[in-house]
C-alpha atoms as a PDB file:
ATOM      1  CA  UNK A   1     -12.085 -12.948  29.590  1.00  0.00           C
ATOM      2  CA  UNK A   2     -12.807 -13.683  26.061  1.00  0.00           C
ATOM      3  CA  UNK A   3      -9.766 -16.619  25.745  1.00  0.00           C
ATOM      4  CA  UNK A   4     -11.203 -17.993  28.720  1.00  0.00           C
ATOM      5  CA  UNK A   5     -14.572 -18.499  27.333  1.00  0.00           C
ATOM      6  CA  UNK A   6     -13.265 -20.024  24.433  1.00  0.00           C
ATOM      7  CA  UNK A   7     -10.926 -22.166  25.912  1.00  0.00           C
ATOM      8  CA  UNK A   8     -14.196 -23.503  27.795  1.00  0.00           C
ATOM      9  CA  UNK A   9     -16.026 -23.995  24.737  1.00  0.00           C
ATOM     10  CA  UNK A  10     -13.542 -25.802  23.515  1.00  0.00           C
ATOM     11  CA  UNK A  11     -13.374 -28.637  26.149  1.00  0.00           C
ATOM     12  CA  UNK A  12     -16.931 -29.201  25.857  1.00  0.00           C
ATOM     13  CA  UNK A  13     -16.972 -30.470  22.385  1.00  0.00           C
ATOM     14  CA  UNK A  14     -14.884 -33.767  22.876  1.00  0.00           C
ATOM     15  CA  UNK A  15     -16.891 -34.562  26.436  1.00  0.00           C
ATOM     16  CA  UNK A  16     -20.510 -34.172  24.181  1.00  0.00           C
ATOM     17  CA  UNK A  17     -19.170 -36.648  21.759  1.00  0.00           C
ATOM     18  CA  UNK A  18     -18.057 -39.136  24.288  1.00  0.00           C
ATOM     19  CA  UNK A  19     -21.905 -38.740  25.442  1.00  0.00           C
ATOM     20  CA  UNK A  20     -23.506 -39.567  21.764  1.00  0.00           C
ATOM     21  CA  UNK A  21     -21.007 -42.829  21.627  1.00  0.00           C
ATOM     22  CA  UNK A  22     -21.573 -43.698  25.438  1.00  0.00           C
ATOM     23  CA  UNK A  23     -25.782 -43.570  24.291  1.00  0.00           C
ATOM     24  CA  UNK A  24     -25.380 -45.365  20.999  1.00  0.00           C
ATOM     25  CA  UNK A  25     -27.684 -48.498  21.832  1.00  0.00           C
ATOM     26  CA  UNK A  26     -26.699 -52.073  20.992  1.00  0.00           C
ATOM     27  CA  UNK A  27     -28.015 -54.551  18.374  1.00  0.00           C
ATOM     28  CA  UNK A  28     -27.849 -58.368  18.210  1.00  0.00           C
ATOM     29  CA  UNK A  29     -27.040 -60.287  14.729  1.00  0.00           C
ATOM     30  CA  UNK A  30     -25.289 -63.621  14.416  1.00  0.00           C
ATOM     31  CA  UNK A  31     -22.053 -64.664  13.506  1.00  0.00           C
ATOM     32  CA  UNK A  32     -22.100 -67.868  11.430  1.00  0.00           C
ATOM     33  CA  UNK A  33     -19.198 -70.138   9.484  1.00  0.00           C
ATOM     34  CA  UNK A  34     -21.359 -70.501   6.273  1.00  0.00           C
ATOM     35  CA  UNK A  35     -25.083 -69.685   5.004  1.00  0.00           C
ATOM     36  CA  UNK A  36     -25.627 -73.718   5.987  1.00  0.00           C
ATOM     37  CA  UNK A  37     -24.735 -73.317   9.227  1.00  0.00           C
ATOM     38  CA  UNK A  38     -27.201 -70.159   9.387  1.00  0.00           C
ATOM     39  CA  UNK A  39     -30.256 -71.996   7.748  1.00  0.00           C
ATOM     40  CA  UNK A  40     -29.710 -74.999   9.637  1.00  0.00           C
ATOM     41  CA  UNK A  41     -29.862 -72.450  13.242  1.00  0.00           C
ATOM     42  CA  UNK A  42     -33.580 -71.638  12.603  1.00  0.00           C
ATOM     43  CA  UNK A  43     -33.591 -68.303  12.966  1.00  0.00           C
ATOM     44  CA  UNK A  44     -33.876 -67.313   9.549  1.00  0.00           C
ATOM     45  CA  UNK A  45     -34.761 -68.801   6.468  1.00  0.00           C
ATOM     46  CA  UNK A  46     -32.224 -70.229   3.978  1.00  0.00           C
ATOM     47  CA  UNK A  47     -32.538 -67.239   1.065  1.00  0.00           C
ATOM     48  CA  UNK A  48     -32.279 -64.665   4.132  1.00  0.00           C
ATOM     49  CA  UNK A  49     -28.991 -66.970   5.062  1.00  0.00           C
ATOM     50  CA  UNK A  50     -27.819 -66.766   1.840  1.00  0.00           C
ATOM     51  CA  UNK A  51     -28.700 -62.588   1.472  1.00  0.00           C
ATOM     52  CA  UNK A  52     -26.603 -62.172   4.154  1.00  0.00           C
ATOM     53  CA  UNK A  53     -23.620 -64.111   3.073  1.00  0.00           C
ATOM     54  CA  UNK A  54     -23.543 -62.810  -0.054  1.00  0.00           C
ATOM     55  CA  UNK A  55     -23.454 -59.353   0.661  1.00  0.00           C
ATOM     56  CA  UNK A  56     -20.908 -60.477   3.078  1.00  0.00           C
ATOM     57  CA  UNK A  57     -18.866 -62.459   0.797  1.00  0.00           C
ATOM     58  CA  UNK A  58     -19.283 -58.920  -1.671  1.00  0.00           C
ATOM     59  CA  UNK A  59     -17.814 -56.764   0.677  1.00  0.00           C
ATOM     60  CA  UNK A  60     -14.748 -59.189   1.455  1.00  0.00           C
ATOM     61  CA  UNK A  61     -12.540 -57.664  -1.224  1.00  0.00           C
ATOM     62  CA  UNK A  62     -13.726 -54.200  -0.130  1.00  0.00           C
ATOM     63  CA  UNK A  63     -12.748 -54.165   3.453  1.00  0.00           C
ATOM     64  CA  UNK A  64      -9.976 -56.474   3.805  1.00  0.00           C
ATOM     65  CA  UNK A  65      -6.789 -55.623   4.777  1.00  0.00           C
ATOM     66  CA  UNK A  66      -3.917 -55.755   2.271  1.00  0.00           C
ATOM     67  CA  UNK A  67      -0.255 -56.601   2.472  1.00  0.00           C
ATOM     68  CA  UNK A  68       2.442 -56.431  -0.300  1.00  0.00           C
ATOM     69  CA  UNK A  69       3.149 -60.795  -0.664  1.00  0.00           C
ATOM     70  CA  UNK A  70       1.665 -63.616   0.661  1.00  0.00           C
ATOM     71  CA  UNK A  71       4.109 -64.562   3.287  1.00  0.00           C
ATOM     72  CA  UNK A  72       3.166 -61.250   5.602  1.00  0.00           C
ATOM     73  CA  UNK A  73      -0.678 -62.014   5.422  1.00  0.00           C
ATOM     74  CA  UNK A  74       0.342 -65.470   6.081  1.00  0.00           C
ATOM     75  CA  UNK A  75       2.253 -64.354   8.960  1.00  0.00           C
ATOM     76  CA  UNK A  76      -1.078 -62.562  10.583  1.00  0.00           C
ATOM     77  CA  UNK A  77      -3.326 -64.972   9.835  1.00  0.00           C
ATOM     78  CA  UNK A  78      -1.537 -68.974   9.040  1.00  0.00           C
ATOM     79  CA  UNK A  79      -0.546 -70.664   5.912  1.00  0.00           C
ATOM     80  CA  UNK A  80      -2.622 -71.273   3.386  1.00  0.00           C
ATOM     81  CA  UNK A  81      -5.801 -68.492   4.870  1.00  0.00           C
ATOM     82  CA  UNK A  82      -4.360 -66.168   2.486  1.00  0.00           C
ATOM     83  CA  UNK A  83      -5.149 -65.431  -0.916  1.00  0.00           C
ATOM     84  CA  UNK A  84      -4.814 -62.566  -4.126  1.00  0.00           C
ATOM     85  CA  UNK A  85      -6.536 -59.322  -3.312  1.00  0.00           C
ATOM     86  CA  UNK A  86      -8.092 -57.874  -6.765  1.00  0.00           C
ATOM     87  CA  UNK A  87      -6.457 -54.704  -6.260  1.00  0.00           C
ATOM     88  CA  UNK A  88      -2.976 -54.122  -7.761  1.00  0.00           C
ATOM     89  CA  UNK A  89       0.136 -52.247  -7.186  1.00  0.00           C
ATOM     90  CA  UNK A  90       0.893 -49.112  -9.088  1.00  0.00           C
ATOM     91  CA  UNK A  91       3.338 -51.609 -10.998  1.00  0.00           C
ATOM     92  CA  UNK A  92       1.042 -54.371 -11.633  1.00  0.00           C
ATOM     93  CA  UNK A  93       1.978 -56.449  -9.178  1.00  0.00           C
ATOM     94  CA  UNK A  94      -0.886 -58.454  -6.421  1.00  0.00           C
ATOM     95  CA  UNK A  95      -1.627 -57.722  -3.117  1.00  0.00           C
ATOM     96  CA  UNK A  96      -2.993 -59.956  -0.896  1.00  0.00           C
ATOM     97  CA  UNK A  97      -5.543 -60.609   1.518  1.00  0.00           C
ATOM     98  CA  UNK A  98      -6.446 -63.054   4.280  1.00  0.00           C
ATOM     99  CA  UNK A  99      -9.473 -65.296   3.516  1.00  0.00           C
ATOM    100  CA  UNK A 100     -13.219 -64.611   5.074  1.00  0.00           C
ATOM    101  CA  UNK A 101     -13.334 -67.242   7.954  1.00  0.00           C
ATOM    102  CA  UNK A 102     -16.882 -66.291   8.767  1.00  0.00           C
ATOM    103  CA  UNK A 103     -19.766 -63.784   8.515  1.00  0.00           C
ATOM    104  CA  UNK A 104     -21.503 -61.364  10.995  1.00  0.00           C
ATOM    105  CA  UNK A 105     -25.203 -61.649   9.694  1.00  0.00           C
ATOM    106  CA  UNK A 106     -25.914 -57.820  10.895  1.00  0.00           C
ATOM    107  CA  UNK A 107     -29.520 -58.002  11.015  1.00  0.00           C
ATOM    108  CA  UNK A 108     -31.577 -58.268  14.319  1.00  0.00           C
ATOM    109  CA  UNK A 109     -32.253 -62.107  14.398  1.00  0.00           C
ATOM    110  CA  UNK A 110     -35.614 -62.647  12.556  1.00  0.00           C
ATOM    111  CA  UNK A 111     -37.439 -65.478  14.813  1.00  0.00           C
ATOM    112  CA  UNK A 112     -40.243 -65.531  12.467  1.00  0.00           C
ATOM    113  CA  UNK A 113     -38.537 -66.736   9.604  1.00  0.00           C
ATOM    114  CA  UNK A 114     -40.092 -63.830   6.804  1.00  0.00           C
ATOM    115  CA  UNK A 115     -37.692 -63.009   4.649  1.00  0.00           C
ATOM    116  CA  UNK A 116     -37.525 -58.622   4.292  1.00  0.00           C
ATOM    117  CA  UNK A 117     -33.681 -57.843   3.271  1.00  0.00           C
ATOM    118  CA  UNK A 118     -33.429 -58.413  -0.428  1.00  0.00           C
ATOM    119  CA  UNK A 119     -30.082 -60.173  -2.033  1.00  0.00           C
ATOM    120  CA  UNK A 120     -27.486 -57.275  -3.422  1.00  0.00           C
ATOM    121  CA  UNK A 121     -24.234 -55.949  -3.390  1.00  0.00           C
ATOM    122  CA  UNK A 122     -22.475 -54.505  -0.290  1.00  0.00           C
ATOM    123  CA  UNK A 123     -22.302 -51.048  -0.858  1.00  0.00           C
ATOM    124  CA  UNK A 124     -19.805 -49.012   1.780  1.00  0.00           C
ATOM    125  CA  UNK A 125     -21.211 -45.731   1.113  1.00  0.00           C
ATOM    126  CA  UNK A 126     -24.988 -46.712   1.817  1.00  0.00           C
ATOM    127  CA  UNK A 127     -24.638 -49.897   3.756  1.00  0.00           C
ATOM    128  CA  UNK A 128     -27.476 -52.669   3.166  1.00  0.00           C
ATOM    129  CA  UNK A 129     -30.490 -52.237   5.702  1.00  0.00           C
ATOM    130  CA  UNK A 130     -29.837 -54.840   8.453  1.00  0.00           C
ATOM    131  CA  UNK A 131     -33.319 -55.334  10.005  1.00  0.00           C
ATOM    132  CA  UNK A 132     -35.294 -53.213  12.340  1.00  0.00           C
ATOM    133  CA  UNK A 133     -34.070 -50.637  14.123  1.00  0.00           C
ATOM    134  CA  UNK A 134     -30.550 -51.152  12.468  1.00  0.00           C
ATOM    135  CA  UNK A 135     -28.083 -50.319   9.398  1.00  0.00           C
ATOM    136  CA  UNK A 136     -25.003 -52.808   9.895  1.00  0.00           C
ATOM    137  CA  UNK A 137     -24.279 -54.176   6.935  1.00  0.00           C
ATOM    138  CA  UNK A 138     -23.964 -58.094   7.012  1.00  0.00           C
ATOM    139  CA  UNK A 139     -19.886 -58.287   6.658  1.00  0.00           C
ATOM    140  CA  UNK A 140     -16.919 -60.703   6.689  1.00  0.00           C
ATOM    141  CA  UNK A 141     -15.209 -62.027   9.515  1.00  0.00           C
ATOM    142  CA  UNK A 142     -11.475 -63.065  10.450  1.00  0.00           C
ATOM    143  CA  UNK A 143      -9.564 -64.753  12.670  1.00  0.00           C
ATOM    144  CA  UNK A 144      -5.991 -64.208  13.044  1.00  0.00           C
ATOM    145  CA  UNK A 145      -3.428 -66.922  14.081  1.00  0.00           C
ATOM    146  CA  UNK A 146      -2.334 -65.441  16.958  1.00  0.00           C
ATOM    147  CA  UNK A 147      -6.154 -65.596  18.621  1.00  0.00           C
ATOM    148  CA  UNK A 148      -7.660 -68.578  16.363  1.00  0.00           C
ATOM    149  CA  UNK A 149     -10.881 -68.839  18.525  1.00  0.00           C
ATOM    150  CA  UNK A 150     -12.031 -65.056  17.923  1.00  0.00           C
ATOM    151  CA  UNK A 151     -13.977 -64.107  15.242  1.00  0.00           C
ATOM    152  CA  UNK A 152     -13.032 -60.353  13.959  1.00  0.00           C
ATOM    153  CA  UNK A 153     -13.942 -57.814  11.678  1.00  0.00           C
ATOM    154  CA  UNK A 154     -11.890 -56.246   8.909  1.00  0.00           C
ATOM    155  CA  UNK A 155     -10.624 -53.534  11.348  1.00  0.00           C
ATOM    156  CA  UNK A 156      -9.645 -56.217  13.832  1.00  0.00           C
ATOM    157  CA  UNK A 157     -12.451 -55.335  16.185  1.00  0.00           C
ATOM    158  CA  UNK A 158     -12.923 -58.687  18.394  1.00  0.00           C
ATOM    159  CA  UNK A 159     -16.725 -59.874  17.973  1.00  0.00           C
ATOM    160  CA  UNK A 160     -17.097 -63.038  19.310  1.00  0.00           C
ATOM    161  CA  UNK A 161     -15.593 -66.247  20.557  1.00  0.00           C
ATOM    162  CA  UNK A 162     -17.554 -68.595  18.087  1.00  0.00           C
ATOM    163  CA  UNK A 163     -20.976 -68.956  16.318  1.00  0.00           C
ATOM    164  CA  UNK A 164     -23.971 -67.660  17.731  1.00  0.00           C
ATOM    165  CA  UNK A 165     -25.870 -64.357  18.548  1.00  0.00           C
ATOM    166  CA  UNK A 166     -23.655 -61.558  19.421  1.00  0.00           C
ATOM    167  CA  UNK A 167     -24.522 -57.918  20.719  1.00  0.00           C
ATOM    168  CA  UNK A 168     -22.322 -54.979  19.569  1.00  0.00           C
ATOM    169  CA  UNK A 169     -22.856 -51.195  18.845  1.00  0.00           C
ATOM    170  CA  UNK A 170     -23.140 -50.011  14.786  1.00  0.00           C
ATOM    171  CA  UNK A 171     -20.074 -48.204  15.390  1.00  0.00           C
ATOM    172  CA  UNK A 172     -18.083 -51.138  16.467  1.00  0.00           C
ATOM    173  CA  UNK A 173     -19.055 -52.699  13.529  1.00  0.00           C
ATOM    174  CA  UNK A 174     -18.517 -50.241  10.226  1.00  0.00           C
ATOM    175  CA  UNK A 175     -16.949 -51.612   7.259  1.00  0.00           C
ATOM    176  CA  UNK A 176     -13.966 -49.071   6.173  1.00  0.00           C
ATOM    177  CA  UNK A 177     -11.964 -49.091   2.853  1.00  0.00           C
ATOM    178  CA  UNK A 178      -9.272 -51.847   3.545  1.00  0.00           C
ATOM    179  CA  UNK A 179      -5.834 -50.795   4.424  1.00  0.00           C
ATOM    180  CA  UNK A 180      -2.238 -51.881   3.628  1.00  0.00           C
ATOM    181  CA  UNK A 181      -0.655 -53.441   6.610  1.00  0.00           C
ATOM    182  CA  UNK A 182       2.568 -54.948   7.569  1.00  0.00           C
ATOM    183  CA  UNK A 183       3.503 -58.113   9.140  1.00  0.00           C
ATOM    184  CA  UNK A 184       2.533 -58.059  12.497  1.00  0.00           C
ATOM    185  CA  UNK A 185      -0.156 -55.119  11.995  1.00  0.00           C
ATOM    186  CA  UNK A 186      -3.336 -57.408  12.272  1.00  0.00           C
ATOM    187  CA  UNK A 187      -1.706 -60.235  14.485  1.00  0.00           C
ATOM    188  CA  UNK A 188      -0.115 -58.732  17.168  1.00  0.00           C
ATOM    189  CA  UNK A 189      -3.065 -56.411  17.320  1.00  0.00           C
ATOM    190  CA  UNK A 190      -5.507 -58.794  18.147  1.00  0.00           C
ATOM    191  CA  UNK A 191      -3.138 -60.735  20.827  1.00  0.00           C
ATOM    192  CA  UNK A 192      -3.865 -57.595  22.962  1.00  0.00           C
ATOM    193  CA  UNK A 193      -7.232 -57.255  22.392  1.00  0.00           C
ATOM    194  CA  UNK A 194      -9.634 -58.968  24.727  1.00  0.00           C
ATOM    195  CA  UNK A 195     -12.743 -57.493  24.790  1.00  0.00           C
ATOM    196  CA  UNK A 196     -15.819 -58.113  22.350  1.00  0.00           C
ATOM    197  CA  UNK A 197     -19.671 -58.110  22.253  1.00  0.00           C
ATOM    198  CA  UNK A 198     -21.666 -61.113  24.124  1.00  0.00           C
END
């Protein structure tokens, strides 16, 4: 009797977590080329732009992923939209990184035009506050030369099929620590994924 009961308290815990995820409610931000592109959209103002792409552009380096030479990132993402990660090897040597290609502005679009998140420093740990409601940190996005029209985050989660507004849940979203990967880790990846945020 007693195994039973246990057993049974042990399938409920994954089917309560699927419930919290299935609940998590969405957000909107933007995804944008450049801060110009963003200021010249009108729906925030240039220093907000430029907030946003900054702590974007900070957290590059962060979340990233890493490969062991050039020609492997290359492979993932094109020649030339590569470049030297600042991390090292144990031995000194560079790894490297493909290049931000874009920028998920994370806050909920400000149509008024004030100005409330304050230019900083990405911070992983305790992400910047991304408007109402909302704690996605604005981040960098990818695209990898296999699927050239979708913009991506660091973890290869598809976001959207060019500039604009976008809808996604926080989860979807959350910058991790970048990982080493291998040729083929971050391309072939994204060749089979299809679905993103509208």
């Amino acid at each position: 009797m007693k195994r039973s009961k246990k057993a049974a308290l042990v399938l409920t815990v994954p089917v309560a977590t699927l419930l919290i995820a299935g609940c998590e409610k969405e957000v909107q931000g933007m995804v944008y080329n450049n801060p110009d592109e963003c200021s010249t959209g009108g729906w925030n103002s240039a220093e907000q732009c430029e907030a946003d792409y900054a702590t974007a552009k900070a957290l590059h380096p962060q979340v990233a992923p890493k490969y062991v030479n050039k020609q492997e990132c290359e492979a993932d993402f094109g020649e030339g939209k590569c470049e030297t990660a600042p991390q090292q090897t144990a031995s000194g040597g560079s790894f490297f990184m493909p290049m931000m290609m874009g920028y998920l502005a994370g806050q909920m679009m400000n149509r008024g035009g004030a100005n409330t998140q304050q230019p900083g420093g990405a911070n992983m740990q305790q992400p910047t506050a991304a408007g109402a409601g909302t704690s996605v940190p604005s981040q960098p996005l990818y695209k990898s030369r296999d699927d050239r029209e979708t913009f991506r985050t660091a973890t290869n989660t598809p976001v959207a099929k060019g500039v604009g507004p976008v809808s996604f849940k926080p989860s979807q979203v959350k910058p991790q620590a970048g990982r080493l990967v291998r040729r083929g880790g971050f391309g072939q990846q994204a060749a089979t994924r299809s679905s993103f945020g509208s």
